[in-house]
Structures are given as C-alpha cells and as structure tokens.
N, C-alpha and C. Protein backbone atom coordinates (compact mmCIF):
# COMPACT_ATOMS: atom_id res chain seq x y z
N UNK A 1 6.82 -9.69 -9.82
CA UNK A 1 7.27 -10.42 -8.65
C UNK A 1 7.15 -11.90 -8.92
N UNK A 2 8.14 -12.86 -8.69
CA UNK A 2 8.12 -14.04 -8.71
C UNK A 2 7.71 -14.33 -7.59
N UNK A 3 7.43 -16.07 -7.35
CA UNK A 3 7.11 -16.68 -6.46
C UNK A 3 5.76 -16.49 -5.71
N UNK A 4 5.58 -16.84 -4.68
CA UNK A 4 4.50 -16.46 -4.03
C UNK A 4 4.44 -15.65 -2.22
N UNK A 5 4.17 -14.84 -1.98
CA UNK A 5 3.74 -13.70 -1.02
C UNK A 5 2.61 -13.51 -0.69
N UNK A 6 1.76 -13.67 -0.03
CA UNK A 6 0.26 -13.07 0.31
C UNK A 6 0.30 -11.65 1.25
N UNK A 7 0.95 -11.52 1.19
CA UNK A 7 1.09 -10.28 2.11
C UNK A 7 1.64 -9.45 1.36
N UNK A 8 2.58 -9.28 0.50
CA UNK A 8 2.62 -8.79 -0.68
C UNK A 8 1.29 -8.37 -1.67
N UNK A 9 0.83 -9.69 -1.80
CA UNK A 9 -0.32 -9.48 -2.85
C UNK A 9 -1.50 -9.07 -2.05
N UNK A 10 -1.48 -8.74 -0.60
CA UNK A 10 -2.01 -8.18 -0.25
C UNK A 10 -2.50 -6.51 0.10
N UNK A 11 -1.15 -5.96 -0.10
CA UNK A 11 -0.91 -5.01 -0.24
C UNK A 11 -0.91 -4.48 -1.39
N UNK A 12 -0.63 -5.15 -2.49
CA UNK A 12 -0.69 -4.64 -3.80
C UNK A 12 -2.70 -4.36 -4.04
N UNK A 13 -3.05 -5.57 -3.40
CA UNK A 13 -4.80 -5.63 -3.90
C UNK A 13 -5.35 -4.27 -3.20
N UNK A 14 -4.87 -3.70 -1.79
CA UNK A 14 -5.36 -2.51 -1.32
C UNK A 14 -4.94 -1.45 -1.78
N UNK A 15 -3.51 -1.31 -2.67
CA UNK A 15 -2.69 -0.18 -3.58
C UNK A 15 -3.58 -0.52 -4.39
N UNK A 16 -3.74 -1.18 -5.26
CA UNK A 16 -4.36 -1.17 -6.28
C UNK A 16 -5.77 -0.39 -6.62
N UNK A 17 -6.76 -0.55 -5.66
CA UNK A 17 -8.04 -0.22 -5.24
C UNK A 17 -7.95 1.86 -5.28
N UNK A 18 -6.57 1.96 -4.95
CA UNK A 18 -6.27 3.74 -5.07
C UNK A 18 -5.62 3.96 -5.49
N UNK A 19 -4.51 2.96 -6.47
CA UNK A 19 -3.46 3.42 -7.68
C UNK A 19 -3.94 3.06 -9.01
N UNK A 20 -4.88 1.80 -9.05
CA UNK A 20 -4.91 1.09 -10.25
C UNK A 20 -3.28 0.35 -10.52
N UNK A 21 -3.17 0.81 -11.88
CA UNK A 21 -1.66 -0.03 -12.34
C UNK A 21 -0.22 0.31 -11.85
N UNK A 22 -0.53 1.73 -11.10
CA UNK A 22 0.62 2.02 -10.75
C UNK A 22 1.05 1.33 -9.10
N UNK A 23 0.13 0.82 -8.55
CA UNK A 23 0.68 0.28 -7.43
C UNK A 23 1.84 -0.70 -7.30
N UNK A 24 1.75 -2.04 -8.30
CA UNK A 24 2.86 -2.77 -8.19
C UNK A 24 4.06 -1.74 -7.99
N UNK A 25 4.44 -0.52 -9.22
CA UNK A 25 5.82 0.25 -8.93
C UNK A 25 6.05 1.17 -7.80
N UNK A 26 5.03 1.28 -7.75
CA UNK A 26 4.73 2.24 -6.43
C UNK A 26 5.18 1.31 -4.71
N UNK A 27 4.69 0.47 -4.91
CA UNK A 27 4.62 -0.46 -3.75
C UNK A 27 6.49 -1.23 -3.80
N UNK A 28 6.60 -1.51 -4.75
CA UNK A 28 8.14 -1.82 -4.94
C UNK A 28 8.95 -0.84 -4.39
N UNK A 29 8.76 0.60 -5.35
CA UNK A 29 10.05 1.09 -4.67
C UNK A 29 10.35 1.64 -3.32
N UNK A 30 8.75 1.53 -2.57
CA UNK A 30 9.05 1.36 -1.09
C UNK A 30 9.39 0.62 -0.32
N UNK A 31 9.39 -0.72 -1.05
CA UNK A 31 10.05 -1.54 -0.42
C UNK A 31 11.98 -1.84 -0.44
N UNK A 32 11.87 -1.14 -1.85
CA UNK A 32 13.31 -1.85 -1.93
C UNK A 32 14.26 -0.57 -1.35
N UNK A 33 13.48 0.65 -1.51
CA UNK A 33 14.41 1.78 -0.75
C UNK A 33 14.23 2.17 0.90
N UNK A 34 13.25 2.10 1.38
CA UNK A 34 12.99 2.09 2.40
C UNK A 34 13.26 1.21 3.48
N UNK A 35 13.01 -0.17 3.04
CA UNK A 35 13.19 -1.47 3.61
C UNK A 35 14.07 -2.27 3.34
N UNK A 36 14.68 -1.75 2.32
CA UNK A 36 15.57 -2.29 1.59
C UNK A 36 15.90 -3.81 1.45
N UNK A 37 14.89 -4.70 1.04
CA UNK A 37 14.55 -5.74 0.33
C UNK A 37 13.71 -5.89 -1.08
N UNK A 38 13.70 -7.09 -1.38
CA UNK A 38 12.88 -7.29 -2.55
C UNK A 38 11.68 -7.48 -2.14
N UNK A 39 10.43 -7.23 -2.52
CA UNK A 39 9.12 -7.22 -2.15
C UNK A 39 9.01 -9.24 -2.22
N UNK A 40 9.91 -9.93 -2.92
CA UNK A 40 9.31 -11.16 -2.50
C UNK A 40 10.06 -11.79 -0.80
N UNK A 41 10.44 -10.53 0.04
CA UNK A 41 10.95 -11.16 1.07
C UNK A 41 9.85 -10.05 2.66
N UNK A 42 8.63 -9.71 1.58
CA UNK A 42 8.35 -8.57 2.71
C UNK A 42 7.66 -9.43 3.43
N UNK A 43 7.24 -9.17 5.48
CA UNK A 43 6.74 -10.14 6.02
C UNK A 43 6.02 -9.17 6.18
N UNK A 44 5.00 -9.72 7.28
CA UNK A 44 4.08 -8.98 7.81
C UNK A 44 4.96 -8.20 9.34
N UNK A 45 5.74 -8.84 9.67
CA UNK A 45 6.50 -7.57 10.71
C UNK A 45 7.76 -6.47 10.15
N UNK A 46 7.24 -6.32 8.70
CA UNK A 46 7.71 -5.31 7.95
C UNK A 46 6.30 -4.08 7.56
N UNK A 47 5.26 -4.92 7.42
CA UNK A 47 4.14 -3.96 7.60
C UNK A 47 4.46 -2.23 7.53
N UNK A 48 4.40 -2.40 9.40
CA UNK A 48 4.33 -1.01 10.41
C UNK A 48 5.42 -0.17 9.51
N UNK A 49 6.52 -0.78 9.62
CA UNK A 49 7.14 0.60 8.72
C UNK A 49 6.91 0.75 7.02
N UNK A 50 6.82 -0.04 6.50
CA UNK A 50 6.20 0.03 5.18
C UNK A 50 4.70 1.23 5.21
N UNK A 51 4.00 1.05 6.10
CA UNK A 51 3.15 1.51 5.86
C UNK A 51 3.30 3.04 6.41
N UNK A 52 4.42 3.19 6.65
CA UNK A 52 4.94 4.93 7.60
C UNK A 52 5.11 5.36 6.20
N UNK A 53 6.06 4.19 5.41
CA UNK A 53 6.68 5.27 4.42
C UNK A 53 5.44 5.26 3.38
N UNK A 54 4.45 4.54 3.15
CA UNK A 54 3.49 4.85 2.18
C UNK A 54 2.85 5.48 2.38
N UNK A 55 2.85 6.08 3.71
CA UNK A 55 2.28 7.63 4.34
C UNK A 55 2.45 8.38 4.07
N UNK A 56 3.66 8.33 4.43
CA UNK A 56 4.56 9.71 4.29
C UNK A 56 4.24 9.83 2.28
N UNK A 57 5.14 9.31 1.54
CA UNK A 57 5.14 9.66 0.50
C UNK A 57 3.44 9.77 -0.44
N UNK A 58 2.97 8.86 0.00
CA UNK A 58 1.85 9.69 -0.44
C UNK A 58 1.26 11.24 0.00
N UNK A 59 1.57 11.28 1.27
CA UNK A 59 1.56 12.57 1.44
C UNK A 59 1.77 13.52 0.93
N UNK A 60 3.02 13.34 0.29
CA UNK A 60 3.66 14.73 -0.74
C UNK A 60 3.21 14.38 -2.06
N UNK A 61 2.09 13.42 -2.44
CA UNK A 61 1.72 13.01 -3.70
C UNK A 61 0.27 13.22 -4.16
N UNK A 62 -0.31 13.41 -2.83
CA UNK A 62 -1.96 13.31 -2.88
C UNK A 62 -2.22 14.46 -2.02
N UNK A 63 -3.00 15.53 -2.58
CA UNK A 63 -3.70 16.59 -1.70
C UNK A 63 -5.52 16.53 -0.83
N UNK A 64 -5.07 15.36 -0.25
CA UNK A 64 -6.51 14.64 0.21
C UNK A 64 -6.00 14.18 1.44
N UNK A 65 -5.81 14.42 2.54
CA UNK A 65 -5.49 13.99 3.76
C UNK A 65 -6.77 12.80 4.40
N UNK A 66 -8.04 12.84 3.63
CA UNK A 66 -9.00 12.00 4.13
C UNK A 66 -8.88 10.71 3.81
N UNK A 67 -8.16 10.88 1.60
CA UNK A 67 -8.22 9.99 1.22
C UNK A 67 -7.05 8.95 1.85
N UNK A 68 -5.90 9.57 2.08
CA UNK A 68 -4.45 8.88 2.56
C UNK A 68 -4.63 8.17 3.38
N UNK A 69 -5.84 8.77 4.91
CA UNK A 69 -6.01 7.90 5.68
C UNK A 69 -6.54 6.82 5.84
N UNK A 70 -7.76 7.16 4.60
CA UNK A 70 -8.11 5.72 4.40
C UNK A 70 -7.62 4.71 4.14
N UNK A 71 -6.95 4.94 3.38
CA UNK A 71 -5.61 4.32 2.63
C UNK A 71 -5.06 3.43 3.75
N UNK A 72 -4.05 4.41 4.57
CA UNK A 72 -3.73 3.83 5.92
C UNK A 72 -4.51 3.03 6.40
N UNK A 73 -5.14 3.24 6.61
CA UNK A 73 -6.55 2.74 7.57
C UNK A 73 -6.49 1.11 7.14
N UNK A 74 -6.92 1.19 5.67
CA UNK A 74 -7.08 -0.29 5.22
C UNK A 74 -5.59 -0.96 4.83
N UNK A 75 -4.79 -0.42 5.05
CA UNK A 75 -3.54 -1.22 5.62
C UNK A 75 -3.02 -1.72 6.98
N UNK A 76 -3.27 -0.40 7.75
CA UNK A 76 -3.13 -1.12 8.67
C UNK A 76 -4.21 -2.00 9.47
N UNK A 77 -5.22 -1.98 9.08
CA UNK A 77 -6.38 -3.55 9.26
C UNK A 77 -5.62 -4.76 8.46
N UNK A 78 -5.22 -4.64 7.18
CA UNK A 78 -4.51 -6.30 6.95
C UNK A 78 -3.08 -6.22 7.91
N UNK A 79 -2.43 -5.28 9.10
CA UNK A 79 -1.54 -5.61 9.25
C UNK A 79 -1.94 -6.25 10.86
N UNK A 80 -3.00 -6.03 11.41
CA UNK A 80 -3.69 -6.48 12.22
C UNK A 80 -4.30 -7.81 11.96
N UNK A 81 -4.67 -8.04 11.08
CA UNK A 81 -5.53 -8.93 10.40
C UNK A 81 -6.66 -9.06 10.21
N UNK A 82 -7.54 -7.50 10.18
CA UNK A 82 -8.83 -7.47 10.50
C UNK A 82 -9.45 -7.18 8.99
N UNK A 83 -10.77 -7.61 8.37
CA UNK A 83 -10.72 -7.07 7.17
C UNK A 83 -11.04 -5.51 7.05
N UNK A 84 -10.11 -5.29 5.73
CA UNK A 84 -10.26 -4.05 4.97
C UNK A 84 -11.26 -3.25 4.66
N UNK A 85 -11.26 -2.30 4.50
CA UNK A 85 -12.45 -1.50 4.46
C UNK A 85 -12.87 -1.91 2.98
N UNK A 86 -13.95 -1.14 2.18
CA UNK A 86 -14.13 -1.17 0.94
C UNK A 86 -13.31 -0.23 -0.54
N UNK A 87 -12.19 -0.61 -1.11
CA UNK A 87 -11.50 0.33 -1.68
C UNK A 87 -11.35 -0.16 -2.84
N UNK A 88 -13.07 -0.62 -3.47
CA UNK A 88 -13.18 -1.37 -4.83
C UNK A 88 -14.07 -0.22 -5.77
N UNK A 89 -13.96 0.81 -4.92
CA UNK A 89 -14.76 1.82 -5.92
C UNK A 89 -13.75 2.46 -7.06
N UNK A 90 -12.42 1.56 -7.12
CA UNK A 90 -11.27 2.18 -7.98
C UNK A 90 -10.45 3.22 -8.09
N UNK A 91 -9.43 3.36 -8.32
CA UNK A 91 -8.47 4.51 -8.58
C UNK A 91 -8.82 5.64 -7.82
N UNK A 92 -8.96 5.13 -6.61
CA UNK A 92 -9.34 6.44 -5.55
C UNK A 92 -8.63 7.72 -5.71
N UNK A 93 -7.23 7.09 -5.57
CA UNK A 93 -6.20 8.35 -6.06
C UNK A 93 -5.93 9.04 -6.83
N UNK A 94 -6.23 8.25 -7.87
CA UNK A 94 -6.30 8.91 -9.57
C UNK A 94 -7.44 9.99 -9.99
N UNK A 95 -8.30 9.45 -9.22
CA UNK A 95 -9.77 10.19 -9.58
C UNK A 95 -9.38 11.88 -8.43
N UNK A 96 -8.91 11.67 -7.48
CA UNK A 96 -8.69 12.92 -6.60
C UNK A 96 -7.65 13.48 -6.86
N UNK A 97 -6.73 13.34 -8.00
CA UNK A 97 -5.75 13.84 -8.30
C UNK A 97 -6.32 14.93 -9.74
C-alpha cells in the first residue's frame, strides 16, 4: 500500500496479531471485492461493513467461533475508537488452524 492510512494500518496491526503475514492479502481482497476500493481509500465509515465481510469469510476459514469473535470484537473497538483488546500473543489463527 502506498501513501498513508491509519485506519488501514490499523486494521492490518489487528489482522496481523491473528494472520501474521497473511493479513495485508487477506485484508486487501476484502476490500477491493467487497467494498470495492483500494485499501488506500478505506475510511473509517467503511469499517461496519468491512468488518461483516471479515466475519463472514473468516467464518468459512476458521473452525473457532470464540476466536473470530474476538477478532470482531477488537475491530469493532478501533471502529468505535475504543482501545483493542490484547491480540499480541500472535498468529492466533494460524496456531488454531
């Protein structure tokens, strides 16, 4: 991603915490198919549905309904603006997969 986004790189830092490296692609192609923009134009009143579809598709990706929500959870706190839970214990997803 060029330029600069914090809300972007915000979302990538909480993907990251349960994808590791795969979040940047992961996080892209929900944006650009779903929302259908480039992730350097996502706002924060793109959030709410961004974060339906990173629901949803993780859903059919992860057999952990606890872990997803967390997931959720600490997204939708940066879409509120409240801080995030703790999701520095790494590759949450990877490790439950």
């Amino acid at each position: 991603m060029t330029g600069s986004n914090n809300i972007y790189k915000r979302v990538i830092d909480i993907t990251s915490g349960y994808l590791g490296s795969t979040a940047n692609s992961f996080v892209d192609s929900q944006i650009y198919n779903h929302l259908q923009k480039s992730p350097e134009t996502l706002r924060a009143e793109d959030l709410d549905k961004l974060i339906d579809w990173l629901r949803i598709t993780l859903a059919f990706m992860i057999d952990d309904t606890g872990l997803v929500n967390k997931y959720v959870s600490d997204l939708q706190a940066l879409a509120k603006n409240k801080p995030r839970g703790d999701s520095s214990n790494g590759n949450k997803f990877l490790k439950a997969s």
